[in-house]
N, C-alpha and C. Protein backbone atom coordinates (compact mmCIF):
# COMPACT_ATOMS: atom_id res chain seq x y z
N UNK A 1 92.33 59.86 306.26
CA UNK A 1 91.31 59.50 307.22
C UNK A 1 91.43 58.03 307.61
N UNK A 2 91.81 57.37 306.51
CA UNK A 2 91.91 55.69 306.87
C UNK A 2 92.70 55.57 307.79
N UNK A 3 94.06 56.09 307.85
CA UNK A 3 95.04 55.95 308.54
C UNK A 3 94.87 56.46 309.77
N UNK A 4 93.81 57.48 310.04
CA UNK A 4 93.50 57.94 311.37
C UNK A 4 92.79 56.85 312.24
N UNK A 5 91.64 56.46 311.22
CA UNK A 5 90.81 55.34 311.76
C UNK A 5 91.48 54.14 312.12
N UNK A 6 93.06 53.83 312.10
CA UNK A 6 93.64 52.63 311.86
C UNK A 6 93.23 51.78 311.01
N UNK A 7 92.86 51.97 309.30
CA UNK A 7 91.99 51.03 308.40
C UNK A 7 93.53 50.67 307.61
N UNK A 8 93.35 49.93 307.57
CA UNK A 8 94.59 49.47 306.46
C UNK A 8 94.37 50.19 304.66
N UNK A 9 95.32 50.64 304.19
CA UNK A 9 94.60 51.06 302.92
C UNK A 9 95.53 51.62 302.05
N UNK A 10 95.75 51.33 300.84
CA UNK A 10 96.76 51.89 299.89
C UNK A 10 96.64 52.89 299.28
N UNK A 11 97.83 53.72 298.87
CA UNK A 11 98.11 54.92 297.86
C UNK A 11 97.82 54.05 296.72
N UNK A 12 96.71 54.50 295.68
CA UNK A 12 97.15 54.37 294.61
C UNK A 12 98.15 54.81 293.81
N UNK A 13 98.26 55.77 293.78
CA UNK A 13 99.20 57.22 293.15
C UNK A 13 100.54 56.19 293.24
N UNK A 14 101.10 56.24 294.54
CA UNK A 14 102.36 55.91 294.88
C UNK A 14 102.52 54.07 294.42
N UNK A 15 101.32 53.82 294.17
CA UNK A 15 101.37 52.01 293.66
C UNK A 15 102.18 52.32 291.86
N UNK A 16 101.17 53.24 291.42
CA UNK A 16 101.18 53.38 290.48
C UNK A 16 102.31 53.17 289.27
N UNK A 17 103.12 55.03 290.52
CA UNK A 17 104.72 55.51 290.51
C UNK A 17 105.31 54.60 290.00
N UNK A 18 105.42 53.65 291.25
CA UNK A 18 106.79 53.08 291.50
C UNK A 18 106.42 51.22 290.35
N UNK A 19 105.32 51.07 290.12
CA UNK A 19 105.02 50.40 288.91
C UNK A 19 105.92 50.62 287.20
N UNK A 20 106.04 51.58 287.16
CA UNK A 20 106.67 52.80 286.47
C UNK A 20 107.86 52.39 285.70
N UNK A 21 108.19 51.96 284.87
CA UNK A 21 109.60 51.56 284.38
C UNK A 21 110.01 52.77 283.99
N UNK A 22 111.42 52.93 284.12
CA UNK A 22 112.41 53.77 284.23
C UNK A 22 113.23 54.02 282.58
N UNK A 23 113.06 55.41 282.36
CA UNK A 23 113.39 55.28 281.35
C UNK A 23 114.89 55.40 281.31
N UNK A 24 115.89 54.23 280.30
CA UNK A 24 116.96 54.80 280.43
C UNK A 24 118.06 55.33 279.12
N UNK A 25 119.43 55.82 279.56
CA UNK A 25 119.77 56.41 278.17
C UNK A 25 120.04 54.88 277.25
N UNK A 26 119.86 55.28 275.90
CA UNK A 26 120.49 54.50 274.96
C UNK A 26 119.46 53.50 274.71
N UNK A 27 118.37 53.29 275.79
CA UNK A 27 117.22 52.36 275.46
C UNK A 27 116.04 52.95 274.19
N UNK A 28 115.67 52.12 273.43
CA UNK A 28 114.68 52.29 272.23
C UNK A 28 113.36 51.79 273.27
N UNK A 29 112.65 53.30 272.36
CA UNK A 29 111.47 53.38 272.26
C UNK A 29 110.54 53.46 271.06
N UNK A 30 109.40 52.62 271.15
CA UNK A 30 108.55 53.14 270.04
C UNK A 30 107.07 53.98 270.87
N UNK A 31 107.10 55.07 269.91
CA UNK A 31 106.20 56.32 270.32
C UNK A 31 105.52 57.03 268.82
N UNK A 32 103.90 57.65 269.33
CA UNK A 32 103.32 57.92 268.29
C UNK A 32 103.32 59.48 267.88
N UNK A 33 104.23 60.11 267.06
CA UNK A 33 104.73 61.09 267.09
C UNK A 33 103.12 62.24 266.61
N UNK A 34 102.61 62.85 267.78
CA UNK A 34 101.81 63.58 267.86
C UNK A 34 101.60 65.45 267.41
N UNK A 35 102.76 65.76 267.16
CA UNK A 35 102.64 67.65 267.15
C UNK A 35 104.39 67.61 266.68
N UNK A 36 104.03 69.07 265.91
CA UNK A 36 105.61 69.78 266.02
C UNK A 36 106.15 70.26 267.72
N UNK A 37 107.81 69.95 267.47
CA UNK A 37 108.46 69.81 268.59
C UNK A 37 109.06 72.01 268.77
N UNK A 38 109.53 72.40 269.45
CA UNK A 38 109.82 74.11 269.29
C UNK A 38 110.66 73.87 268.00
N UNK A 39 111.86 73.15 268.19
CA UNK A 39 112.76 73.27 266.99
C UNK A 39 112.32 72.79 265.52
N UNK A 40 112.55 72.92 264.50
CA UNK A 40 112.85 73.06 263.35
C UNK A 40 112.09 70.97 263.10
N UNK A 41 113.62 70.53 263.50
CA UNK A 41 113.42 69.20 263.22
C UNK A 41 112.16 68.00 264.44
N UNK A 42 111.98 68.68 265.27
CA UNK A 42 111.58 68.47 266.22
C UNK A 42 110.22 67.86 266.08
N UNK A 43 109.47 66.48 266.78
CA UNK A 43 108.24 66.30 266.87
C UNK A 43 107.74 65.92 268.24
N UNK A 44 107.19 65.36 268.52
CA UNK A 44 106.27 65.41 269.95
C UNK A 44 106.10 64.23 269.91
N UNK A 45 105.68 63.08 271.05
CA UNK A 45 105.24 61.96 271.66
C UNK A 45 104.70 61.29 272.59
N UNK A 46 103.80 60.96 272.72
CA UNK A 46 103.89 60.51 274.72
C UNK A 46 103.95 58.74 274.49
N UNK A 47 104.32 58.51 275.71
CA UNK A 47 103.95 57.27 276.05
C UNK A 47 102.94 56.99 276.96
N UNK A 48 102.88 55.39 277.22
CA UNK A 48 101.60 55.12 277.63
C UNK A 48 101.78 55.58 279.16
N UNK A 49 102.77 56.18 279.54
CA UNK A 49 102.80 56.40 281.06
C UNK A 49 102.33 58.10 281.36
N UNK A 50 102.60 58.76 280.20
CA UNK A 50 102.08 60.34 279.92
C UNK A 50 103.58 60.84 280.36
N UNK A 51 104.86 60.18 279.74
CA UNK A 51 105.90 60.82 279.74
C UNK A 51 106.03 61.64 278.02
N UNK A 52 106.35 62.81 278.40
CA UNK A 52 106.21 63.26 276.65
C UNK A 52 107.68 63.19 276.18
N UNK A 53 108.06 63.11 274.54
CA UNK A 53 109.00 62.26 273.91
C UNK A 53 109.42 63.57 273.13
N UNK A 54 110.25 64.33 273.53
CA UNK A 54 110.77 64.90 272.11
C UNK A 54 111.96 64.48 271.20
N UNK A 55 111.35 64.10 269.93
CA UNK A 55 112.02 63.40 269.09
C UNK A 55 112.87 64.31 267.69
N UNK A 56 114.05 63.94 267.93
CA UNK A 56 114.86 64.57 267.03
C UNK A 56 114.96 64.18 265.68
N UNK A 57 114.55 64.85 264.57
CA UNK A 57 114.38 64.30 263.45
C UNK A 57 113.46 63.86 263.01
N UNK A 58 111.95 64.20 264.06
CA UNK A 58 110.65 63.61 263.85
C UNK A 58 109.82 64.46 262.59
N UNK A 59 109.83 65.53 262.75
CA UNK A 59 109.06 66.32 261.95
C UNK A 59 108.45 66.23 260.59
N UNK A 60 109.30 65.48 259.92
CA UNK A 60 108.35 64.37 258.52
C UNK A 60 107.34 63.04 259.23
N UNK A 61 107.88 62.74 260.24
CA UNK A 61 107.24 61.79 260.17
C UNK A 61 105.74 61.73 261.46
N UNK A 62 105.50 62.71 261.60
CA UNK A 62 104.16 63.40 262.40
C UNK A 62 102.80 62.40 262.13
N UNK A 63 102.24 62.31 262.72
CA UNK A 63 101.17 61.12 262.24
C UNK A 63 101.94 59.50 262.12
N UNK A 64 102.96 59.38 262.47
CA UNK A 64 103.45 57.76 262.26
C UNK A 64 104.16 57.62 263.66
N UNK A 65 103.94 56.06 263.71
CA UNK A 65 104.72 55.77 264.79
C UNK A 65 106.34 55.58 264.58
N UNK A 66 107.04 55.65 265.22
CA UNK A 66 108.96 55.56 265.38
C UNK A 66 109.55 54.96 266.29
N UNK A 67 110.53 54.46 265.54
CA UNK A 67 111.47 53.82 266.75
C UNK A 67 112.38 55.18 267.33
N UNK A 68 112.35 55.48 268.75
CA UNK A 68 113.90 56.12 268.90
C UNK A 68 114.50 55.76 269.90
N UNK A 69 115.89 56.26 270.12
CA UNK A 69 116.59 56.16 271.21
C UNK A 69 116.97 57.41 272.01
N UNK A 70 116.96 56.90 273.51
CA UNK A 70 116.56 57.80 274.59
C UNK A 70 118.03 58.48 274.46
N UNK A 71 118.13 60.21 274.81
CA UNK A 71 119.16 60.49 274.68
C UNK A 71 119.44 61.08 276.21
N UNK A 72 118.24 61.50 276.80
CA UNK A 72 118.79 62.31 277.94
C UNK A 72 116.93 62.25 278.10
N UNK A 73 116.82 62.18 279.78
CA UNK A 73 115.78 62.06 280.61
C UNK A 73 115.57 63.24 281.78
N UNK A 74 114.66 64.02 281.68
CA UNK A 74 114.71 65.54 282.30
C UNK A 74 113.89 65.18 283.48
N UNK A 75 113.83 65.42 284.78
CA UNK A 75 112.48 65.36 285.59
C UNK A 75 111.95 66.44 285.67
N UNK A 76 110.31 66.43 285.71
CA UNK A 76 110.12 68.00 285.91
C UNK A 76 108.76 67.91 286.98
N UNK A 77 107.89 68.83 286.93
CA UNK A 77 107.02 68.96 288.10
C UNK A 77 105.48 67.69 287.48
N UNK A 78 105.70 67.75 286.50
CA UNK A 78 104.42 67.35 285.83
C UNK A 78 104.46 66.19 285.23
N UNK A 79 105.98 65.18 285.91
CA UNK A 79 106.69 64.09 285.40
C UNK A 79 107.87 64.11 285.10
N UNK A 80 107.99 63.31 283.63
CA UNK A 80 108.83 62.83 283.19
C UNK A 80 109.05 63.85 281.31
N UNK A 81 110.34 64.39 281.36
CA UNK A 81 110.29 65.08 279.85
C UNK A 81 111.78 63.89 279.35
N UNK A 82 111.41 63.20 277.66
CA UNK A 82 112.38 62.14 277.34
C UNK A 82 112.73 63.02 276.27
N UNK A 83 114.16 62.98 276.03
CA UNK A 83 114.43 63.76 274.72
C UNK A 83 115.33 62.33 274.19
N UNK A 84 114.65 62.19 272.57
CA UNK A 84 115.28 60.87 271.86
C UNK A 84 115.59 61.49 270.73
N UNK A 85 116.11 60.83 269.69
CA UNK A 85 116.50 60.52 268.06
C UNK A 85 115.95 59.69 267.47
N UNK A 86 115.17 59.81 266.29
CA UNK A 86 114.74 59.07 265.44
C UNK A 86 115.97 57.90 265.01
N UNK A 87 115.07 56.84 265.31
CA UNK A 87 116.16 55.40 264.69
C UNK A 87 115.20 54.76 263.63
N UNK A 88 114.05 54.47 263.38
CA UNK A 88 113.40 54.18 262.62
C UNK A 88 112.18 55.06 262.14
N UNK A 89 111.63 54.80 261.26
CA UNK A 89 110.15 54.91 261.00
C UNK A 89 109.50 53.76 260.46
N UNK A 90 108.22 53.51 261.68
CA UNK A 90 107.82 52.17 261.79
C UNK A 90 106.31 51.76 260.97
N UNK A 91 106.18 52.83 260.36
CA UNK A 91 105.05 52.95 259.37
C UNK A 91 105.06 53.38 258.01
């Protein structure tokens, strides 16, 4: 409607986006490993952007935060899916 009216006026959404750092391979993350992951060794994560983290080798360490490294970055409809490896446990 703004734009009909000629009002000047911003997307938040799209401010937001592109605010957004990019996740990339081989870069460390620390994430608070939240739920079992489908697999075996598998745990769950999000970050503060609501990208979720599946972490390889997490599954002892559920309730603690971790260091990992990014292995492969999926896009999907609902964001961002990060699949990492446990490099530390930071608790």
């Amino acid at each position: 409607m703004a734009e009909f009216h000629g009002v000047t006026w911003l997307n938040l959404n799209l401010l937001a986006k592109s605010l957004r750092q990019e996740a990339m391979i081989g870069e460390r993350v620390e994430v608070d490993l939240v739920k079992p992951g489908k697999e075996d060794t598998q745990a769950v994560g999000f970050l503060e952007d609501g990208a979720m983290v599946v972490v390889s080798g997490g599954r002892p360490h559920i309730g603690r935060r971790v260091q990992a490294e990014i292995i492969s970055v999926l896009p999907t409809a609902g964001g961002k899916m990060i699949f990492a490896r446990q490099v530390a446990d930071l608790e």
